[in-house]
C-alpha atoms as a PDB file:
ATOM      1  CA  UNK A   1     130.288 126.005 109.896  1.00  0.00           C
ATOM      2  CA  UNK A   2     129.378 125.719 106.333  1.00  0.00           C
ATOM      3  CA  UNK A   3     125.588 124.681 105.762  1.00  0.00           C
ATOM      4  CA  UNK A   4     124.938 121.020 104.253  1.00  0.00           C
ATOM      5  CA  UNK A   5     121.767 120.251 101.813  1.00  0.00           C
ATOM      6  CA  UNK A   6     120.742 116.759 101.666  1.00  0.00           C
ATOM      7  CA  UNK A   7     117.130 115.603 100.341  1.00  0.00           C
ATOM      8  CA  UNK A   8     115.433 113.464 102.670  1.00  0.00           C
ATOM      9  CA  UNK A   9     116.938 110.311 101.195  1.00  0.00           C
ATOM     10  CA  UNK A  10     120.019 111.824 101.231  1.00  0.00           C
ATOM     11  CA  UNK A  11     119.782 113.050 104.849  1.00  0.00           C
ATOM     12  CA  UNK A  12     118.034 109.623 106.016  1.00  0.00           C
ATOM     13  CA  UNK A  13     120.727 107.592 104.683  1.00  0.00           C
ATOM     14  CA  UNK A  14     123.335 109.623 106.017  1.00  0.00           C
ATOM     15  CA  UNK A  15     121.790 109.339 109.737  1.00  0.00           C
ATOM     16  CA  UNK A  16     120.854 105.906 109.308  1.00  0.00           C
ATOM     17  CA  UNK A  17     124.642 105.382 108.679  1.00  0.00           C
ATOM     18  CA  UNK A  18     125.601 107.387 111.702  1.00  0.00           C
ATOM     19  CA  UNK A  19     123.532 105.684 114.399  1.00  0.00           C
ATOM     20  CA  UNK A  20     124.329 102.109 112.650  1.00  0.00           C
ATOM     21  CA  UNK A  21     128.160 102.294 112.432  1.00  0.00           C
ATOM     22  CA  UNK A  22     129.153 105.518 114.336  1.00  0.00           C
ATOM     23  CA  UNK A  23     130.477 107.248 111.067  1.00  0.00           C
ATOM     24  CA  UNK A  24     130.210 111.040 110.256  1.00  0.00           C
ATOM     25  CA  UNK A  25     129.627 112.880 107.650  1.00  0.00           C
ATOM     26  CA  UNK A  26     132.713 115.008 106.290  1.00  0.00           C
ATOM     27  CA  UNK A  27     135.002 114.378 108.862  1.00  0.00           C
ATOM     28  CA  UNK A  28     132.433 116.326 111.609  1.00  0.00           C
ATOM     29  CA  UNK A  29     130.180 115.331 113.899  1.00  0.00           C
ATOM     30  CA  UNK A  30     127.467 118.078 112.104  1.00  0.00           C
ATOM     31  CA  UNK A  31     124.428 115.633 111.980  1.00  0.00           C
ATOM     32  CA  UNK A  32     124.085 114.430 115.780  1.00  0.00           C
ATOM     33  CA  UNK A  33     121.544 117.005 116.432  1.00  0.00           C
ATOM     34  CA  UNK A  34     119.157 114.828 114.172  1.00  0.00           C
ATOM     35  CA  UNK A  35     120.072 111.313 116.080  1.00  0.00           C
ATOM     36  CA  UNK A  36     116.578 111.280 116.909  1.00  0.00           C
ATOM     37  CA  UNK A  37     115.055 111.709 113.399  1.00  0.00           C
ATOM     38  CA  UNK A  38     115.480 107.562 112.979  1.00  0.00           C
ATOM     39  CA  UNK A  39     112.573 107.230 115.573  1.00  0.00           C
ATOM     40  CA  UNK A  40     110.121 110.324 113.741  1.00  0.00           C
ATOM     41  CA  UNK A  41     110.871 108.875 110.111  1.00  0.00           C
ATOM     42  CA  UNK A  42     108.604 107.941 107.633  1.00  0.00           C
ATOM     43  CA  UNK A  43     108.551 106.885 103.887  1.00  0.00           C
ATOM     44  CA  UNK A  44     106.203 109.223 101.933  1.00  0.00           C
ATOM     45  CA  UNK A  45     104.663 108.512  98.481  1.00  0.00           C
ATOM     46  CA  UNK A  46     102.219 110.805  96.378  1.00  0.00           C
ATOM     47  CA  UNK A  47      99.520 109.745  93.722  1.00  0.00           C
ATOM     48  CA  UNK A  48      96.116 110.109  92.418  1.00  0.00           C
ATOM     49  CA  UNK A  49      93.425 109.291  94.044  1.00  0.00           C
ATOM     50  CA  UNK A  50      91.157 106.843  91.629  1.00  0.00           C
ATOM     51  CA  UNK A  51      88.857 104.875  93.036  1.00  0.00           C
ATOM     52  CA  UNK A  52      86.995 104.561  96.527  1.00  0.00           C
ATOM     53  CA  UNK A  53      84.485 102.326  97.518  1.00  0.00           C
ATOM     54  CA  UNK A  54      83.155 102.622 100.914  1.00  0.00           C
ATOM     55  CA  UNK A  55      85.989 103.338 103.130  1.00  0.00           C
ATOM     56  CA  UNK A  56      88.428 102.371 100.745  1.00  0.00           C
ATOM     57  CA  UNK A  57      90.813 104.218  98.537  1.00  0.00           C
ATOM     58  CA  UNK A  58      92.841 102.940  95.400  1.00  0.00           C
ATOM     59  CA  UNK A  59      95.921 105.285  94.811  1.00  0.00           C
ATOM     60  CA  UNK A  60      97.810 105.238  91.411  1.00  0.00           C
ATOM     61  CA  UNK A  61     101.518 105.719  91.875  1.00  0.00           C
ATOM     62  CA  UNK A  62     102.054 105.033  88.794  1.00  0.00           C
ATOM     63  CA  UNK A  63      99.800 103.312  85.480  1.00  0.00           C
ATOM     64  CA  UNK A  64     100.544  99.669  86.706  1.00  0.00           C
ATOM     65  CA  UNK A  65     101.471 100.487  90.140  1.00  0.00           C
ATOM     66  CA  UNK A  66      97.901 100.614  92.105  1.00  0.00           C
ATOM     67  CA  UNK A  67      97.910 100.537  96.605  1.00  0.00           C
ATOM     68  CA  UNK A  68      94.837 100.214  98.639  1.00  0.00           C
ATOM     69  CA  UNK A  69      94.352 102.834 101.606  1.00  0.00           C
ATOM     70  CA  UNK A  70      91.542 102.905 104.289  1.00  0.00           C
ATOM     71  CA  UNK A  71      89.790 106.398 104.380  1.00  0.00           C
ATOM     72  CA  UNK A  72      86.861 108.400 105.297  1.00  0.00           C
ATOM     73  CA  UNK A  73      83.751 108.338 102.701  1.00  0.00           C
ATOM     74  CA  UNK A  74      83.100 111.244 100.323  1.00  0.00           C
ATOM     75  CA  UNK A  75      86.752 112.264  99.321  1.00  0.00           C
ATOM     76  CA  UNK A  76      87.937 114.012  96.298  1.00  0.00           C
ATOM     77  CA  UNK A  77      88.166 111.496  93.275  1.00  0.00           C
ATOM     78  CA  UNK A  78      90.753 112.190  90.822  1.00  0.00           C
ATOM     79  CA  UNK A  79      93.343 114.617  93.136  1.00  0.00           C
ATOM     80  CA  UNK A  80      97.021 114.373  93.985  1.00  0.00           C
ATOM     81  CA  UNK A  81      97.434 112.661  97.521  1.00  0.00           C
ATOM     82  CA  UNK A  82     100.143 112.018  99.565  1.00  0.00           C
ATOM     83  CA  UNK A  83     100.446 109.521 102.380  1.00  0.00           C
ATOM     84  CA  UNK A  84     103.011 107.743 104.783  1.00  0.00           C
ATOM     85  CA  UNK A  85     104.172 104.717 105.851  1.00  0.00           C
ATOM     86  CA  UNK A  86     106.730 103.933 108.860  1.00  0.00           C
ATOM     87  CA  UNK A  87     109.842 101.851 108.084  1.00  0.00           C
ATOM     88  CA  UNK A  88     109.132  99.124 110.954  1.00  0.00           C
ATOM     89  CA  UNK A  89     105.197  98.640 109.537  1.00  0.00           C
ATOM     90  CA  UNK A  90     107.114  97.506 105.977  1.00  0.00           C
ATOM     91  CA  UNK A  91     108.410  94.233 105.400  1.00  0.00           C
ATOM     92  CA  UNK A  92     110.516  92.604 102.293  1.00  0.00           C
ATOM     93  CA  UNK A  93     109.822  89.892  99.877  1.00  0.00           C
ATOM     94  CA  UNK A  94     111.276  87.901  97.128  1.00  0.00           C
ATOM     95  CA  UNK A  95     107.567  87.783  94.897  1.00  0.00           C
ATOM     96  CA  UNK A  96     105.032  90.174  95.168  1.00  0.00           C
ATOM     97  CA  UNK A  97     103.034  88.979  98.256  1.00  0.00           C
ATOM     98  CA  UNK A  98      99.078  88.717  97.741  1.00  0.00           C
ATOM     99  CA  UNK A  99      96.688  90.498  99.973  1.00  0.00           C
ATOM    100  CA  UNK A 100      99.147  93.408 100.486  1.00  0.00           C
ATOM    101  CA  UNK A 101     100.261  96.734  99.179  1.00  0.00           C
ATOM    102  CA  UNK A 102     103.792  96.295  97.503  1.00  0.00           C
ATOM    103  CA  UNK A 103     105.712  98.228  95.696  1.00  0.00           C
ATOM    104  CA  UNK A 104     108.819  96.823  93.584  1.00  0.00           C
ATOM    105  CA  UNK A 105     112.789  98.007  94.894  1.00  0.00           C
ATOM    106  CA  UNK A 106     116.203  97.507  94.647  1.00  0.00           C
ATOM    107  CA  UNK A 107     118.070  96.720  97.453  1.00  0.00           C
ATOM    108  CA  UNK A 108     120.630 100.220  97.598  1.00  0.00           C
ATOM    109  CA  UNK A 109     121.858  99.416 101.184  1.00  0.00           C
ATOM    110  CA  UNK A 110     121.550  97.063 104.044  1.00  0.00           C
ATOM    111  CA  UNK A 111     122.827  97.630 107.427  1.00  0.00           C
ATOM    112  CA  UNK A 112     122.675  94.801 109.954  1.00  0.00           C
ATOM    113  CA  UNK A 113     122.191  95.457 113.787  1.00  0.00           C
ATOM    114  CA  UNK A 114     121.794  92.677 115.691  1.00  0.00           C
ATOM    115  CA  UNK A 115     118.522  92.602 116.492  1.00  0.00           C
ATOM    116  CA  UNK A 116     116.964  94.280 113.285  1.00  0.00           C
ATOM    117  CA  UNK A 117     118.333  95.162 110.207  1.00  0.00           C
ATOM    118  CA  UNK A 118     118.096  98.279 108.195  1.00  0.00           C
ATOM    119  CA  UNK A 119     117.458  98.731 104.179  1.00  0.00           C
ATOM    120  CA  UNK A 120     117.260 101.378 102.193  1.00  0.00           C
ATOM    121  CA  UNK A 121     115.303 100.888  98.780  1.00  0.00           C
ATOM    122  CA  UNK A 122     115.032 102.341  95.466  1.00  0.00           C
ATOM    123  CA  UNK A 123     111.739 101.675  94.136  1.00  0.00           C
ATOM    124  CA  UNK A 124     110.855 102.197  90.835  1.00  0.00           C
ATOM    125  CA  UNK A 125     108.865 105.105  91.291  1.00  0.00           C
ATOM    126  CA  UNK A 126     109.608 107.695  94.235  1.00  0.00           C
ATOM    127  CA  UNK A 127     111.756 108.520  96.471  1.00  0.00           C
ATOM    128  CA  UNK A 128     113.910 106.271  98.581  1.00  0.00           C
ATOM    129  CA  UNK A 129     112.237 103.897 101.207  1.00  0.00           C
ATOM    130  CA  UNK A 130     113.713 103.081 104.711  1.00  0.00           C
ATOM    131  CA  UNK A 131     112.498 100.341 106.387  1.00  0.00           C
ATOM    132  CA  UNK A 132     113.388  98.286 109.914  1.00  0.00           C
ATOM    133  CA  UNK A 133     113.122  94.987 110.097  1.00  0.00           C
ATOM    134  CA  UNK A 134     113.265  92.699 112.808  1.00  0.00           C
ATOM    135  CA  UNK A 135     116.236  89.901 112.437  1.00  0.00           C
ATOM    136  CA  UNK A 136     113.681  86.588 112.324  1.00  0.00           C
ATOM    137  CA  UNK A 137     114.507  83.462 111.125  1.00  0.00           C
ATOM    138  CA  UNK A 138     111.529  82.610 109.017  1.00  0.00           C
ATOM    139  CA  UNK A 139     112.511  86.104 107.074  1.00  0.00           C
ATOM    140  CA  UNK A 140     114.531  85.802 104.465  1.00  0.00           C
ATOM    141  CA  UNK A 141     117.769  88.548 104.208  1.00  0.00           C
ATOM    142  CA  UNK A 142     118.646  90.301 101.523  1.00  0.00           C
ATOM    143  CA  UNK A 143     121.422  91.584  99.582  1.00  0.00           C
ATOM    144  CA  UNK A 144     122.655  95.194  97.742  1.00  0.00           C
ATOM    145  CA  UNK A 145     121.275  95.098  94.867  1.00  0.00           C
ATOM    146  CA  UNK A 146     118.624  92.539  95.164  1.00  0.00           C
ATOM    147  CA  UNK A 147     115.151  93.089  93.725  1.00  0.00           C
ATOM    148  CA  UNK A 148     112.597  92.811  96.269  1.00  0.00           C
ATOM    149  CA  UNK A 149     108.894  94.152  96.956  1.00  0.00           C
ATOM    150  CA  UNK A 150     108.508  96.310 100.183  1.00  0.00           C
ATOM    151  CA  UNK A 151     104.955  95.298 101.330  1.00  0.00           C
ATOM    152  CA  UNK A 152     102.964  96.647 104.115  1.00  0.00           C
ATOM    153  CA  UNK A 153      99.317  96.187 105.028  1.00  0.00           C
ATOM    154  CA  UNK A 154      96.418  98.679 103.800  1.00  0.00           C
ATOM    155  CA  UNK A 155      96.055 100.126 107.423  1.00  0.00           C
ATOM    156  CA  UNK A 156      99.379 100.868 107.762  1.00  0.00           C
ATOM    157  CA  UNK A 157      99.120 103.790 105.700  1.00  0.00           C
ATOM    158  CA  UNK A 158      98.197 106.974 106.941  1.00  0.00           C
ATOM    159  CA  UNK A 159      96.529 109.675 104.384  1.00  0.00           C
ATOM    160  CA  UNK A 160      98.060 113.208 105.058  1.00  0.00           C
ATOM    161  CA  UNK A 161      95.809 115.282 102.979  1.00  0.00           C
ATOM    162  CA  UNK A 162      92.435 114.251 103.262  1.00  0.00           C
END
């Protein structure tokens, strides 16, 4: 069997796909070995560490694009950081929502299951970012192609390098 390269977007998109609507990539059944990958995924981001008081951390993703972490005291000022966030701790908005970290997306594909439904976003800086979100009907859905601001709260975000 020939060997398939995906980037994590790339390979997250294509299982997503797979345990939404059943469909395989090329023609073969070659990613159900990573069925369970939906349940272990997370959205990673990287950027510089700039600020911290007390046991908070400001990370710059990018010049205007600041997100607020909870962290130990006494860490590195100034470094490269990465962290995570799971796709069910995110949720979507129309305006940028005060009093959380958000980061501005376009809507690249929506998958609805019933229960929950599934986006994948294209933000304007990093990779792609998955997120779950329960069907409620106070929560607004949205389109391909809409602009919207994934949001989660500061202590949903969990440092991997500190």
């Amino acid at each position: 069997m020939p060997e398939i390269r995906l980037d994590a977007s790339e390979f997250f998109a294509v299982v997503e796909w797979r345990l939404c609507v059943g469909s395989v990539y090329n023609g073969k059944d070659e990613i159900n070995k990573h069925d369970k990958a939906r349940r272990t995924q997370a959205n990673f981001f990287s950027g510089q560490i700039v600020e911290q008081t007390g046991d908070r951390i400001k990370v710059s993703l990018a010049p205007d694009l600041v997100l607020e972490a909870r962290t130990q005291a006494g860490i590195e000022l100034n470094r490269e950081t990465i962290f995570a966030v799971r796709p069910e701790k995110i949720f979507l908005s129309a305006q940028r929502p005060n009093g959380f970290n958000a980061v501005p997306a376009k809507v690249l594909h929506r998958v609805y299951m019933g229960t929950s439904t599934n986006y994948i976003l294209q933000p304007v800086v990093g990779e792609r970012i998955n997120v779950f979100s329960q069907n409620e009907s106070r929560q607004p859905a949205f389109s391909v192609n809409d602009k919207v601001y994934a949001a989660w709260e500061m202590d949903s975000i969990f440092l991997l390098n500190e």
